[in-house]
C-alpha atoms as a PDB file:
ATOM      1  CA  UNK A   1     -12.240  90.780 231.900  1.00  0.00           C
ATOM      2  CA  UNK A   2     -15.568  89.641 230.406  1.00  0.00           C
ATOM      3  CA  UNK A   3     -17.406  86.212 231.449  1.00  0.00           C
ATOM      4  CA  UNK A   4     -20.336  85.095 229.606  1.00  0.00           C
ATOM      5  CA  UNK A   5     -22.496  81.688 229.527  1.00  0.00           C
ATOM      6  CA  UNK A   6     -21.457  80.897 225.812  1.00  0.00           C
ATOM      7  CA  UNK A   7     -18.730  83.524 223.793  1.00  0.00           C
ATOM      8  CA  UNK A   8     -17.588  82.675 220.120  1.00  0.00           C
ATOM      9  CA  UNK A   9     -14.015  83.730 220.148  1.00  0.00           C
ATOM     10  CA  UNK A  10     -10.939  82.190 217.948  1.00  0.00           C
ATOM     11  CA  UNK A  11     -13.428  79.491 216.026  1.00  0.00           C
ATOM     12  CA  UNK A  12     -14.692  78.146 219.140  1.00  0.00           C
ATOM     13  CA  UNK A  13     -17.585  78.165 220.918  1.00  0.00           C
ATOM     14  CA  UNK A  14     -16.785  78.577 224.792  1.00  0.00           C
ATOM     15  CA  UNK A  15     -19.270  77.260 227.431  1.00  0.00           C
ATOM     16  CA  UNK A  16     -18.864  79.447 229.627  1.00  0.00           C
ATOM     17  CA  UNK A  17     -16.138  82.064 228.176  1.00  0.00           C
ATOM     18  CA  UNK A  18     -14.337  84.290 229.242  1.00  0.00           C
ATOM     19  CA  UNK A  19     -12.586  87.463 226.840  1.00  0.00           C
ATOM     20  CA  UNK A  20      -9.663  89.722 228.094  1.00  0.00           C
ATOM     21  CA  UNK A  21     -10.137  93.105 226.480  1.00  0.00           C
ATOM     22  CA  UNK A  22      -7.307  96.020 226.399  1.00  0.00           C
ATOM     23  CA  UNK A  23      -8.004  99.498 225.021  1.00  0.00           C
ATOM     24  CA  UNK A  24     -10.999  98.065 223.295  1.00  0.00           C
ATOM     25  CA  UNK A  25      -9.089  94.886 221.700  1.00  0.00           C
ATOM     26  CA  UNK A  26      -9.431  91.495 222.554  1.00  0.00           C
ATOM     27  CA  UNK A  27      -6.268  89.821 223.250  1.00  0.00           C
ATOM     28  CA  UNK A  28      -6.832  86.805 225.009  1.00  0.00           C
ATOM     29  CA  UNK A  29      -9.661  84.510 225.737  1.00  0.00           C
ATOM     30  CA  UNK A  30     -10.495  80.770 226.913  1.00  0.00           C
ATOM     31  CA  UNK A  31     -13.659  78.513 228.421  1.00  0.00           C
ATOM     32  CA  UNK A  32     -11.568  77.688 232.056  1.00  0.00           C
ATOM     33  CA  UNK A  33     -11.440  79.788 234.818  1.00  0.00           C
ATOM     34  CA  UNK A  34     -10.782  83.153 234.045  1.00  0.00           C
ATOM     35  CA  UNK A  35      -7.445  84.241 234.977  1.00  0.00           C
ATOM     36  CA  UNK A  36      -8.232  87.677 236.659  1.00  0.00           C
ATOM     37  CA  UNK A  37     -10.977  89.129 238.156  1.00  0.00           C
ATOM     38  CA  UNK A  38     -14.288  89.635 236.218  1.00  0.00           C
ATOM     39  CA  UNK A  39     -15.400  93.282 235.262  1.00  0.00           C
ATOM     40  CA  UNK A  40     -18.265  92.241 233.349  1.00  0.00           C
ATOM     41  CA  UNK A  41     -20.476  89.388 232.909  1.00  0.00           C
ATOM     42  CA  UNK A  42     -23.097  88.997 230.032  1.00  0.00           C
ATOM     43  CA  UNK A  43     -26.288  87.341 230.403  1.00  0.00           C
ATOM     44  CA  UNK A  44     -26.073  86.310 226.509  1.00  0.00           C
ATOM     45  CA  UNK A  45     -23.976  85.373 223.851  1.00  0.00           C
ATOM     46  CA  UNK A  46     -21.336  86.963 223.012  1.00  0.00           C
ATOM     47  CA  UNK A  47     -20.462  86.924 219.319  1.00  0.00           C
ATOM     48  CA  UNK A  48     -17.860  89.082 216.799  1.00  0.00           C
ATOM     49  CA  UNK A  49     -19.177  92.312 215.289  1.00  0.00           C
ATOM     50  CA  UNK A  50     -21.218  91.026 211.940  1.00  0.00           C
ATOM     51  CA  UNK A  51     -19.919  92.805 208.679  1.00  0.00           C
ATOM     52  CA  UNK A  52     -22.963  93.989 206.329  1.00  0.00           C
ATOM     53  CA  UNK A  53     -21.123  93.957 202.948  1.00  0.00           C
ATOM     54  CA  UNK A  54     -24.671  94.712 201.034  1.00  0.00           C
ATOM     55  CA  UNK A  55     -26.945  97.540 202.371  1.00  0.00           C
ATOM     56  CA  UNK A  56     -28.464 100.164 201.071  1.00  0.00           C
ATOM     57  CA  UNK A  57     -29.497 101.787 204.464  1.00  0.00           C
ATOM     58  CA  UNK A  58     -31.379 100.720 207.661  1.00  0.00           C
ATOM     59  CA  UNK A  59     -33.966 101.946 209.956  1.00  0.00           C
ATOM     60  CA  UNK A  60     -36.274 103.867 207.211  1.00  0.00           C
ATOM     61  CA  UNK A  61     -33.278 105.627 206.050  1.00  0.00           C
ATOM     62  CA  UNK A  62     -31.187 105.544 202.388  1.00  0.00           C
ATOM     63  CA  UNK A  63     -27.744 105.715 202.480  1.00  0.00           C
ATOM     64  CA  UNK A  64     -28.193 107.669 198.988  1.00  0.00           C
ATOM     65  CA  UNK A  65     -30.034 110.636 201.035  1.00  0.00           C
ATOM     66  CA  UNK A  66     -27.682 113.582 200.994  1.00  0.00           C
ATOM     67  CA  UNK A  67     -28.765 114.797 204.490  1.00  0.00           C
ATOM     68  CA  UNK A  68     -26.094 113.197 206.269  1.00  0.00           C
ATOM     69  CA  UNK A  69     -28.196 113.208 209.468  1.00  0.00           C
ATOM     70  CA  UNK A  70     -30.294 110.326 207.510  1.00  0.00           C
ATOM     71  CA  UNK A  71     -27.161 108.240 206.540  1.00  0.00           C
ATOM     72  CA  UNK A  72     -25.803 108.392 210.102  1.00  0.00           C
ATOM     73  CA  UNK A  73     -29.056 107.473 211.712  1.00  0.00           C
ATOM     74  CA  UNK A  74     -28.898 104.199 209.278  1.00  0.00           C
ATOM     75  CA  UNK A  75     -25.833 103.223 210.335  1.00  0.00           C
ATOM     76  CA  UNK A  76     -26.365 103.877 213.947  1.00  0.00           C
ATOM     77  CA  UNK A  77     -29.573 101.579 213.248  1.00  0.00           C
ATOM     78  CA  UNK A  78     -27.509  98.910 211.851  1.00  0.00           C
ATOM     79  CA  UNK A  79     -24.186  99.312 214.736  1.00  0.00           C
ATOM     80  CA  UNK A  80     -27.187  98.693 217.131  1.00  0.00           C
ATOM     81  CA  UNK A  81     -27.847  95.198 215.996  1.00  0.00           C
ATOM     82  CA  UNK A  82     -24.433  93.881 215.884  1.00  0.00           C
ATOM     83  CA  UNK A  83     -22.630  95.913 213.031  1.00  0.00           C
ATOM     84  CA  UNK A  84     -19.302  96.540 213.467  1.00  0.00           C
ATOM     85  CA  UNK A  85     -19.312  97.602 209.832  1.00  0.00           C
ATOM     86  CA  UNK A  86     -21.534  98.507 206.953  1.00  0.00           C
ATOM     87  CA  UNK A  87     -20.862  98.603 203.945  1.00  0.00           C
ATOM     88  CA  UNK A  88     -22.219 101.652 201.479  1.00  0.00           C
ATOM     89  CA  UNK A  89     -23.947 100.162 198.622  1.00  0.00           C
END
């Protein structure tokens, strides 16, 4: 169980939120009282993972440079702001 001051979940914005998370899926969530015990609370916002659908690499790396090394270390740049997906332009 996550609790946060403000979580986007289901087209809402919940002040406070809470977020019920099983084998890394969220499957329930609401703004009352949570309904279990907290495992987690975040100090921030809590948002869904942004999709990138134009990028052509991040962090001072192409996703065009064939060491693969280079294209990983762009996408870990971008899954480190947010990403839950890029995709390869």
């Amino acid at each position: 169980m996550v609790a946060a001051a403000r979580i986007v979940y289901d087209g809402a914005v919940l002040e406070p939120g809470w977020l019920r998370i099983v084998d890394g899926v969220i499957v329930d969530g609401g703004a009352q009282a949570p309904p279990a015990v907290v495992t987690e609370t975040v100090a921030g916002t809590v948002v869904p993972g942004f999709v990138d659908l134009h990028c052509h690499g991040g962090g001072g790396y192409e996703f065009t440079d064939p060491d693969l090394g280079h294209v990983r270390a762009a996408l870990d740049f971008h899954a480190a702001r947010g990403n839950a997906a890029t995709m390869l332009s």
